[in-house]
Protein backbone atom coordinates (compact mmCIF):
# COMPACT_ATOMS: atom_id res chain seq x y z
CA UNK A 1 110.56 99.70 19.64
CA UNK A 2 110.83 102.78 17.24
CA UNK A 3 107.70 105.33 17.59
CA UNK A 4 106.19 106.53 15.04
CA UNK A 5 107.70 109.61 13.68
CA UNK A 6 105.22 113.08 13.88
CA UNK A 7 104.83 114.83 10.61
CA UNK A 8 105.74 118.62 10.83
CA UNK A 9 102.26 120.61 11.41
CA UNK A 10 102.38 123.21 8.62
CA UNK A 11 100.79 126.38 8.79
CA UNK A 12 97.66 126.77 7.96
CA UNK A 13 98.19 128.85 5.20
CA UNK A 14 100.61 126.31 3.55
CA UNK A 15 98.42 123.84 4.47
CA UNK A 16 95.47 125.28 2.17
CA UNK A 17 97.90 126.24 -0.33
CA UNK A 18 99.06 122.65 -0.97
CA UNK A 19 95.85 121.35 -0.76
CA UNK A 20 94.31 123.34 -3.55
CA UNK A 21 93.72 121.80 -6.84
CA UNK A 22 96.32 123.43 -9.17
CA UNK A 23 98.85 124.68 -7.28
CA UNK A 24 102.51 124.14 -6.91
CA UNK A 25 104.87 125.69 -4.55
CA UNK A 26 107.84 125.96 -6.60
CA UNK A 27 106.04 127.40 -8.88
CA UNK A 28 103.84 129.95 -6.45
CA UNK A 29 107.70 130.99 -4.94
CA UNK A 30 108.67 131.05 -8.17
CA UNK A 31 106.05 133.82 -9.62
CA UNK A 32 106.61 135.35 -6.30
CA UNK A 33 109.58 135.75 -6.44
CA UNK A 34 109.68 137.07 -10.12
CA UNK A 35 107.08 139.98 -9.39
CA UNK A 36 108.53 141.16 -6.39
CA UNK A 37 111.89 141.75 -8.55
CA UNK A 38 114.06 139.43 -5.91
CA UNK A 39 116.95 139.70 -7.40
CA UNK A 40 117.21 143.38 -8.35
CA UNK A 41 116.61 144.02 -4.53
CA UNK A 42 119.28 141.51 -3.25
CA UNK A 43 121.70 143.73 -5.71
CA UNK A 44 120.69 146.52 -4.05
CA UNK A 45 120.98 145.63 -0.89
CA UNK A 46 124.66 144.55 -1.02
CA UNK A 47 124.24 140.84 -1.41
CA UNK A 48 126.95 139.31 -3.24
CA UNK A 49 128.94 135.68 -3.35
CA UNK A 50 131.88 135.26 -4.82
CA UNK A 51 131.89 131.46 -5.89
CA UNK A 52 129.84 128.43 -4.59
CA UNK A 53 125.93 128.46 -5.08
CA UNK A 54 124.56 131.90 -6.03
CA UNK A 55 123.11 133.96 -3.27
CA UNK A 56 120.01 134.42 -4.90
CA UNK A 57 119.20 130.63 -4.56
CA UNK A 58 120.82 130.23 -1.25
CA UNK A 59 118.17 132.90 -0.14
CA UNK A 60 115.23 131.44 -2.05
CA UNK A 61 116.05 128.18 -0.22
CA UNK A 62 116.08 130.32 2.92
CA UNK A 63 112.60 131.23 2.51
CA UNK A 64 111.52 128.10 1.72
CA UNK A 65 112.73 126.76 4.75
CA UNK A 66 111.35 129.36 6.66
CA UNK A 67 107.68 129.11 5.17
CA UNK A 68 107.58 124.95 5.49
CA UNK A 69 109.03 125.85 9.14
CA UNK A 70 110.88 122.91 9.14
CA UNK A 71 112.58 122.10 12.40
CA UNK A 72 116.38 122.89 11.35
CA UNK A 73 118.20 123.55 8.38
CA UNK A 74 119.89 120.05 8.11
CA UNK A 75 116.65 118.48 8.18
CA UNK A 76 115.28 121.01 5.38
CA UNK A 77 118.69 120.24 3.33
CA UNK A 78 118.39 116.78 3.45
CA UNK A 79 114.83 116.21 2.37
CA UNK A 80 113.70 119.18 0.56
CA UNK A 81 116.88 120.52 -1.27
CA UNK A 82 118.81 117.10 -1.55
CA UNK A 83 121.43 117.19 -3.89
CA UNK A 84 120.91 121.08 -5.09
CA UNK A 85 122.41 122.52 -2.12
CA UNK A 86 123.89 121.78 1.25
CA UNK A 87 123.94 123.17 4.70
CA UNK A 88 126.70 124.18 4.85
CA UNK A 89 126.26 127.18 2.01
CA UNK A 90 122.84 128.04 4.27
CA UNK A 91 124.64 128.55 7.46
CA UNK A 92 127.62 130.16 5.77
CA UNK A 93 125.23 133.03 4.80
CA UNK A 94 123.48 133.22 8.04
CA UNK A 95 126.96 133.59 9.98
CA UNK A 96 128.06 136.21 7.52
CA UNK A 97 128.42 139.87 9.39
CA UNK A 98 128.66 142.13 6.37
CA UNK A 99 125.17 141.34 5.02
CA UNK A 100 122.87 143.94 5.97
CA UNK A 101 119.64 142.43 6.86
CA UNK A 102 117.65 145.33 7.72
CA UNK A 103 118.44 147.51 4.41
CA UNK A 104 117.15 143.92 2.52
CA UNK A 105 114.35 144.03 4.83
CA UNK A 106 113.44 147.23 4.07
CA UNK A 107 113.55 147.10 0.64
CA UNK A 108 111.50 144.10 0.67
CA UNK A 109 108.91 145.91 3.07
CA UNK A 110 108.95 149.03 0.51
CA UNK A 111 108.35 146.54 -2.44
CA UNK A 112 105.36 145.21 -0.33
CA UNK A 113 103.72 148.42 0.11
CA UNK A 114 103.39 149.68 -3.24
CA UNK A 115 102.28 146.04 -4.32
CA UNK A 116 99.45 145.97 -1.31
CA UNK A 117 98.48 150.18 -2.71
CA UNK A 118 97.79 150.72 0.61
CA UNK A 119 95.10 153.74 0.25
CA UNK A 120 93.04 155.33 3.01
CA UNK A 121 94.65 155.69 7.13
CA UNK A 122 97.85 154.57 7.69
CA UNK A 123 99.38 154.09 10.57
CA UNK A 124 102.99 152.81 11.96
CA UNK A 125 102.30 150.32 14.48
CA UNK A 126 105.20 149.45 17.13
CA UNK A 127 104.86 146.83 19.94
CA UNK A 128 107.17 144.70 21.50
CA UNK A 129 107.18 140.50 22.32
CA UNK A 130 109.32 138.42 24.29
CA UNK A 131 110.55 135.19 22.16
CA UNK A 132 111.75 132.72 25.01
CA UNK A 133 115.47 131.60 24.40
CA UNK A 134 117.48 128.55 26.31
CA UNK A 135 121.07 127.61 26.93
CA UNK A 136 123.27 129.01 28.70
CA UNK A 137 125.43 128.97 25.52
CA UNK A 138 123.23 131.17 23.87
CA UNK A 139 124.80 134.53 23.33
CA UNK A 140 122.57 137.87 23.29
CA UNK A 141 119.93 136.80 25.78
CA UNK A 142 118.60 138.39 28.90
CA UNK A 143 115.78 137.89 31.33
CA UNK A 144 112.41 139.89 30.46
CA UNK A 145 109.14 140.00 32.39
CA UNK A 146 106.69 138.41 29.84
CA UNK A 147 103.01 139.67 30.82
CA UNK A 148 102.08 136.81 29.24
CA UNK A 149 103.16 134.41 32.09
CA UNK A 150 103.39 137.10 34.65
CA UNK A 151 107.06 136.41 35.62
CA UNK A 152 110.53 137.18 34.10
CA UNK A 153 111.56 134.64 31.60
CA UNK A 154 115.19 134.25 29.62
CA UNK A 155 115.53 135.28 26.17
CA UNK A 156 115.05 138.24 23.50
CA UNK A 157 113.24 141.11 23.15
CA UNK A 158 112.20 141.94 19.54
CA UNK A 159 110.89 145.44 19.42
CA UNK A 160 108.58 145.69 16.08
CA UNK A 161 107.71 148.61 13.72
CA UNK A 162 104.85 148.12 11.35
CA UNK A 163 102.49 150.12 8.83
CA UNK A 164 98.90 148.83 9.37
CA UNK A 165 96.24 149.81 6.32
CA UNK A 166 92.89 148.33 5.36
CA UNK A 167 94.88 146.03 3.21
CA UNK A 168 96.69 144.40 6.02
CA UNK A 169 100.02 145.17 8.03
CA UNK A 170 103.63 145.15 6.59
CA UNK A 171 106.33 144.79 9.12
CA UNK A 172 108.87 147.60 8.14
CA UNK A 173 111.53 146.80 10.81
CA UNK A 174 113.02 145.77 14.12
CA UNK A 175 115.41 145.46 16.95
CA UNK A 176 116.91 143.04 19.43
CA UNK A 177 116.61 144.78 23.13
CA UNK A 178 118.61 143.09 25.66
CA UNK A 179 118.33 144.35 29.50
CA UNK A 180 120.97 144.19 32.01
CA UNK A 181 119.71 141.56 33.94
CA UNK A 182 121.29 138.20 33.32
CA UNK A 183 122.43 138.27 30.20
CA UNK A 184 124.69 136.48 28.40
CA UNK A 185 127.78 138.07 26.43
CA UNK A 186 129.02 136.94 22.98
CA UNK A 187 131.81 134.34 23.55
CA UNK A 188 133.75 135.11 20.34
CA UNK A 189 134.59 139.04 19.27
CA UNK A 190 133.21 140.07 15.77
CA UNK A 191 135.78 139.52 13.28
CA UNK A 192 135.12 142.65 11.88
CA UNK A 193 133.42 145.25 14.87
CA UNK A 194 132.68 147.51 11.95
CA UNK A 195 130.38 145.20 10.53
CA UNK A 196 126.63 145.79 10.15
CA UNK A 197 125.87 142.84 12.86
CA UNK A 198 128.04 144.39 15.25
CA UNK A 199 126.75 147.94 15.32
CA UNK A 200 123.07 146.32 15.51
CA UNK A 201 124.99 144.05 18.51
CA UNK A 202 125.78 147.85 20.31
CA UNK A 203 122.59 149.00 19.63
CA UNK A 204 120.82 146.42 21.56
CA UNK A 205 123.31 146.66 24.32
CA UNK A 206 123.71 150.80 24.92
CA UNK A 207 119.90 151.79 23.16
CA UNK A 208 116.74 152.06 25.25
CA UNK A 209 113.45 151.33 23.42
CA UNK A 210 112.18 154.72 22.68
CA UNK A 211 115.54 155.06 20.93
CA UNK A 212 115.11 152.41 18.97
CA UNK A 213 111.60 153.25 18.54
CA UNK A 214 112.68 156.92 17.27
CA UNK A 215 115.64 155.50 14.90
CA UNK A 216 112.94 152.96 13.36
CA UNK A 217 110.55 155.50 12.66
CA UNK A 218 112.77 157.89 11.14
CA UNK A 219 114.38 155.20 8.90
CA UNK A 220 110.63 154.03 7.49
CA UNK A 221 110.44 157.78 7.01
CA UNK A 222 113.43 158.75 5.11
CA UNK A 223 112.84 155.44 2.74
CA UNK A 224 109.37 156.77 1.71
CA UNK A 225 107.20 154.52 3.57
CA UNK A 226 104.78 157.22 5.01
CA UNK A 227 102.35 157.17 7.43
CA UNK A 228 99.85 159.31 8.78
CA UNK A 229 99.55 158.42 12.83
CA UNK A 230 101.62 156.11 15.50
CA UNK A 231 99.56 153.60 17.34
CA UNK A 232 101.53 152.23 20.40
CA UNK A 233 100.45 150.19 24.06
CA UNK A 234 100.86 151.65 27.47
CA UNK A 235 104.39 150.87 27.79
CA UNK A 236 104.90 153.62 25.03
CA UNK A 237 103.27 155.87 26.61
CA UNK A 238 105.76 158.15 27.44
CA UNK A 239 106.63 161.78 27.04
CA UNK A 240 109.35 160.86 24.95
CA UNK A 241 107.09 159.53 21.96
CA UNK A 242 104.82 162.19 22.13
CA UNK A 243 108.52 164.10 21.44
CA UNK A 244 108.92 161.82 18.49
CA UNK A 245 105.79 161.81 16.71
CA UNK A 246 105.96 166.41 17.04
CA UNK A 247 109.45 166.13 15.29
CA UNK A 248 107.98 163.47 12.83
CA UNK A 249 104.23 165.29 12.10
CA UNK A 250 102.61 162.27 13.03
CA UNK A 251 99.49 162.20 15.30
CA UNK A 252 100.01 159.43 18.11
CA UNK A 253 97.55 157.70 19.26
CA UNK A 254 98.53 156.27 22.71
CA UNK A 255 97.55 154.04 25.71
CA UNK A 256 98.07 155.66 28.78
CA UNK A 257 99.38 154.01 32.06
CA UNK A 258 98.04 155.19 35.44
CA UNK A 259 100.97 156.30 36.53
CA UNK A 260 102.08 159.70 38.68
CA UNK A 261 102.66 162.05 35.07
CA UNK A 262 100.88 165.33 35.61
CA UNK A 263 98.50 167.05 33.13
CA UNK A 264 97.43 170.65 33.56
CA UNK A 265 93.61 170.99 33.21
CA UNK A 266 92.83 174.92 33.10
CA UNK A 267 89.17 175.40 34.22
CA UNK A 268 86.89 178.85 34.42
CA UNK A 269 86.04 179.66 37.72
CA UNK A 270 84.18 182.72 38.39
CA UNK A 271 85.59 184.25 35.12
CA UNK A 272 88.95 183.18 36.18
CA UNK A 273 90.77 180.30 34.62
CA UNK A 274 92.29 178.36 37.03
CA UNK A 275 94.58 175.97 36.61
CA UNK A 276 95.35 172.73 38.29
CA UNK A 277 98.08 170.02 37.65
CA UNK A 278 96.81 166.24 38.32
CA UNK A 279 97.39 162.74 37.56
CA UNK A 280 95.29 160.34 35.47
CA UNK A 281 93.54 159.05 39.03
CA UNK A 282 92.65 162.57 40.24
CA UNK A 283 91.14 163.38 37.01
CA UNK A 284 89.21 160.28 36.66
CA UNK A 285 88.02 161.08 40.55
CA UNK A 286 87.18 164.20 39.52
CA UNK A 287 85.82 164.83 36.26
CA UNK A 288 85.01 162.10 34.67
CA UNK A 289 83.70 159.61 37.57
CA UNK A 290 80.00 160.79 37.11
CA UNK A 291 80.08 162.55 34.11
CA UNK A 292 80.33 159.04 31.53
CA UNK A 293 78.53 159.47 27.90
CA UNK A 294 77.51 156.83 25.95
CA UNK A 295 79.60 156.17 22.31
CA UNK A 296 77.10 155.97 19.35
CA UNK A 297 76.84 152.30 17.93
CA UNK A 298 79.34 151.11 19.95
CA UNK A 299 79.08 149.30 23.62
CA UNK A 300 81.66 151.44 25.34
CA UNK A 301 81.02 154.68 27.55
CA UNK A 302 83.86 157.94 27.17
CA UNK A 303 84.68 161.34 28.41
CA UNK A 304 86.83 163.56 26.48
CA UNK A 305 88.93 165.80 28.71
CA UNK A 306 91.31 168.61 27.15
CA UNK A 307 94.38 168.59 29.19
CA UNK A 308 98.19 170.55 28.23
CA UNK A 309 101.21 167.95 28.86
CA UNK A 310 104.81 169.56 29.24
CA UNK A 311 107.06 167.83 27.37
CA UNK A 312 110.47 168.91 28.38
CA UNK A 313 113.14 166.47 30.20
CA UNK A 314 114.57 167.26 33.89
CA UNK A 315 116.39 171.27 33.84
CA UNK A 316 114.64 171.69 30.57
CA UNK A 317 112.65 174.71 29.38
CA UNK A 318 108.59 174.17 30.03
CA UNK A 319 107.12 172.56 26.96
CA UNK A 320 103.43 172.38 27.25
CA UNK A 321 101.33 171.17 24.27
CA UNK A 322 97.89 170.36 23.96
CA UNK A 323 96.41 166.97 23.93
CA UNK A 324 93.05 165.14 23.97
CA UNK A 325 92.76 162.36 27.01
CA UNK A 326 90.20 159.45 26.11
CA UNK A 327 88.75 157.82 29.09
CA UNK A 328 86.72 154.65 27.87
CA UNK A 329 84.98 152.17 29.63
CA UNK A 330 82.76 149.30 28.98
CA UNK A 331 78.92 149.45 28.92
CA UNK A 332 77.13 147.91 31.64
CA UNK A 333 75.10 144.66 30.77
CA UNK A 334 71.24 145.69 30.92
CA UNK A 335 70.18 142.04 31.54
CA UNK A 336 72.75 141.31 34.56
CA UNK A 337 72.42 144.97 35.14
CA UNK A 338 75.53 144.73 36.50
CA UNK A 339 78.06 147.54 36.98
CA UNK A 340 81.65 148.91 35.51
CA UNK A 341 84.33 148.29 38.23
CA UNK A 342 85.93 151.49 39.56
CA UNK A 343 89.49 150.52 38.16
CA UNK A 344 87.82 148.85 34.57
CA UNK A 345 88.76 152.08 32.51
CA UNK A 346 91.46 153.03 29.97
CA UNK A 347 92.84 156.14 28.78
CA UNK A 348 94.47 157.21 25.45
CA UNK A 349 96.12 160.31 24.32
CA UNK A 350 96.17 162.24 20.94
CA UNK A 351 97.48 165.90 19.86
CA UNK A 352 94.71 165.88 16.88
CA UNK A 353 91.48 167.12 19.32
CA UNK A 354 89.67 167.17 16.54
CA UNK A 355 89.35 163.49 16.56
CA UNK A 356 86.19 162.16 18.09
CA UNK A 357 85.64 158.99 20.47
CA UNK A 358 84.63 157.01 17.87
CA UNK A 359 87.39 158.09 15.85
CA UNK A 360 90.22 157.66 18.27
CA UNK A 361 89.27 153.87 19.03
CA UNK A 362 88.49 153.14 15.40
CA UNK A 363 92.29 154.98 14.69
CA UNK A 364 93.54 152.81 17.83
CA UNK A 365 92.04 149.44 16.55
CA UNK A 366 94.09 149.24 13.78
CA UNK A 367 96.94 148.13 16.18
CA UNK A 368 95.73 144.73 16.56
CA UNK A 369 96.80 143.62 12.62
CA UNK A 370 100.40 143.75 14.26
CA UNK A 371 99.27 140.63 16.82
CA UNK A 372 96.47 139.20 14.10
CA UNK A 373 97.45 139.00 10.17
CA UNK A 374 94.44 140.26 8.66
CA UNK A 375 93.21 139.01 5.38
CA UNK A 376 93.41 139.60 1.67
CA UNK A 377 93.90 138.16 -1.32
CA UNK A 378 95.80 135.35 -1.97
CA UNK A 379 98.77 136.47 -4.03
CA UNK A 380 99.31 139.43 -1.59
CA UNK A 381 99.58 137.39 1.54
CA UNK A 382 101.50 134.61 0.91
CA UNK A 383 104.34 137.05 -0.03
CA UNK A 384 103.21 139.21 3.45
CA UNK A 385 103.06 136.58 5.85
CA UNK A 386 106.37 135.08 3.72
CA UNK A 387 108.24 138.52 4.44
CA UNK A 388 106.86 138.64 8.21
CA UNK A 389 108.61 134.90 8.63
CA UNK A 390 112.16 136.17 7.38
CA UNK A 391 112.09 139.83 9.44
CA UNK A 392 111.28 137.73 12.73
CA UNK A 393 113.63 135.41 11.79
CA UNK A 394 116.65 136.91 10.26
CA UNK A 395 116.93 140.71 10.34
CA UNK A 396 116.97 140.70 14.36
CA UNK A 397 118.81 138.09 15.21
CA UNK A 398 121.88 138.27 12.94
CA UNK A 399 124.49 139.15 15.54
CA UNK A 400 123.76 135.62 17.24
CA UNK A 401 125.07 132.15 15.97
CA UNK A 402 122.13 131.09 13.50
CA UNK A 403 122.74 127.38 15.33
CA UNK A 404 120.79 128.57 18.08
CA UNK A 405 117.67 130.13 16.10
């Protein structure tokens, strides 16, 4: 008995799109790809084919694949494309090496920016996800705890770098991480280990995040895509990207783990300024336990605490530099009049200590648009959301057979 056959679930997006009165998405892709000035940017970015089916439509079909999220390329060849173009000249691009993905993806990303006139704070944005990978065939994947599940899981690391505005979030670039736990090697050399795929291949072998992290940033830098602060999670914060953002003039704006890194607090005693080296749980014990302040039209109690971090690496000159510490904890309810737990507190860092509570959260809360897309108008983020679909999909995973994606 054959079953009936599911429909693929488009996003919602394209869902709405299609359903509108009017509109047609050749036509949409079309403009889209017109305004944007698609070809002039493939030029640019080294993309060339010397016979077959242009490379400009092999990437618009590309796209289109990647927007209707169709479940392989065959499938997308065979009923969207149909005669035009086939497979094979899809996966032929996708298996080259000497494309450069990332220098088309950052063009594309620069493009963006100036179209979105991103005006007010900016911030980069970087944060890392775990994209679970099977088959034991499957070159380039490792295991990875994913907090998500709680346990260690196989498959790739994608560490992202953003710029996050009013007008929504850009993704500006990204790189494969893979650990040395379990993973799998490439079964075939590169043909050519010269080629742009397999210097991104070393990278995520021999490079540890902040390294990435630092080679990301300075890249968005040097192509003009500026930014004013770096938001990051508590696995960033480190030493080593408050090191970044003082030899890039940003201002970082950092989650804190609880961990054993020591921050000198000088107090007056006496007349006498004392000084005393402690941990984030010492000075939570003992200056900020009791001493909580309310934050003005917001339901959160804080306690600023002005603390000097050194810097420097192991047999290293001191370093010391001033920072801001943000503890933050949520108000109590007044009609369960129930109480904040003793370990339900977080702590962020800045260098700016001019910024206020309010300020530093507000700053920090613009690091969500990199896990929700926020809104804005139409035209704008169909071509956003379009260029977040081919950076996840394309630029880091090029050094792996596209088969497997």
């Amino acid at each position: 008995m054959n079953r009936a056959t599911n429909l693929t679930e488009l996003p919602a997006l394209t869902a709405d799109l299609l359903n509108t009165n009017g509109v047609l998405m050749d036509n949409l892709f079309a403009s889209l790809w017109r305004d944007i000035g698609m070809n002039t940017i493939l030029n640019r970015a080294g993309f060339t084919k010397r016979s077959g089916t242009p490379i400009s439509e092999v990437v618009f079909s590309l796209m289109l694949w990647l927007w209707l999220k169709k479940e392989s390329i065959g499938m997308f060849a065979r009923e969207c494309l149909q005669d035009a173009m086939g497979k094979d000249a899809l996966y032929d691009t996708m298996n080259r090496e000497d494309l450069d993905w990332r220098k088309y993806h950052r063009l594309i990303a620069g493009k963006t920016v100036q179209t979105l006139k991103a005006t007010g704070k900016k911030a980069y944005v970087v944060d890392d996800s775990v994209l679970q990978r099977f088959g034991k065939k499957m070159p380039g994947i490792s295991s990875h705890f994913d907090h998500t599940f709680g346990r260690h899981v196989m498959g790739q690391q994608v560490l992202t770098l953003g710029l996050s505005c009013e007008e929504g979030f850009v993704p500006l670039d990204s790189e494969l991480f893979i650990s040395q736990t379990k993973a799998i090697p490439l079964h075939e050399a590169f043909e050519d280990g010269r080629s742009m795929v397999a210097k991104r291949y070393r990278t995520a072998q021999q490079c540890t995040k902040p390294e990435m992290v630092s080679a990301m940033v300075k890249r968005a830098l040097n192509a003009g895509i500026m930014a004013d602060y770096l938001l990051a999670d508590a696995w960033f914060g480190t030493k080593g990207m408050i090191r970044l953002t003082q030899e890039t003039a940003l201002v970082p704006v950092l989650r804190m783990k609880k961990n054993k890194m020591k921050y000198r607090l000088n107090e007056s005693v006496r007349g006498e300024t004392v000084s005393q080296e402690l941990d984030l749980q010492a000075l939570y014990q003992h200056h900020i336990r009791k001493n909580w302040e309310p934050i003005r039209g917001q339901k959160y109690q804080a306690k600023t605490l002005d603390v000097e971090l050194n810097l420097a690496e192991p047999k290293e000159p001191e370093h010391w530099v001033k920072v801001r510490l943000l503890f933050v904890r949520g108000c109590p309810a007044e009609e369960t009049k129930t109480t904040a737990g003793k370990h339900d507190w977080a702590v962020f860092l800045t260098t700016d200590k001019a910024l206020s509570p309010a300020e530093m959260l507000e700053l920090y809360s613009m690091r969500w648009a990199i896990e929700i897309d926020q809104p804005c108008c139409l035209h704008k983020r169909v071509f956003r959301k379009l260029v977040y679909r081919f950076h996840n999909r394309f630029d880091p995973g090029t050094f792996y057979s596209p088969q497997y994606a």
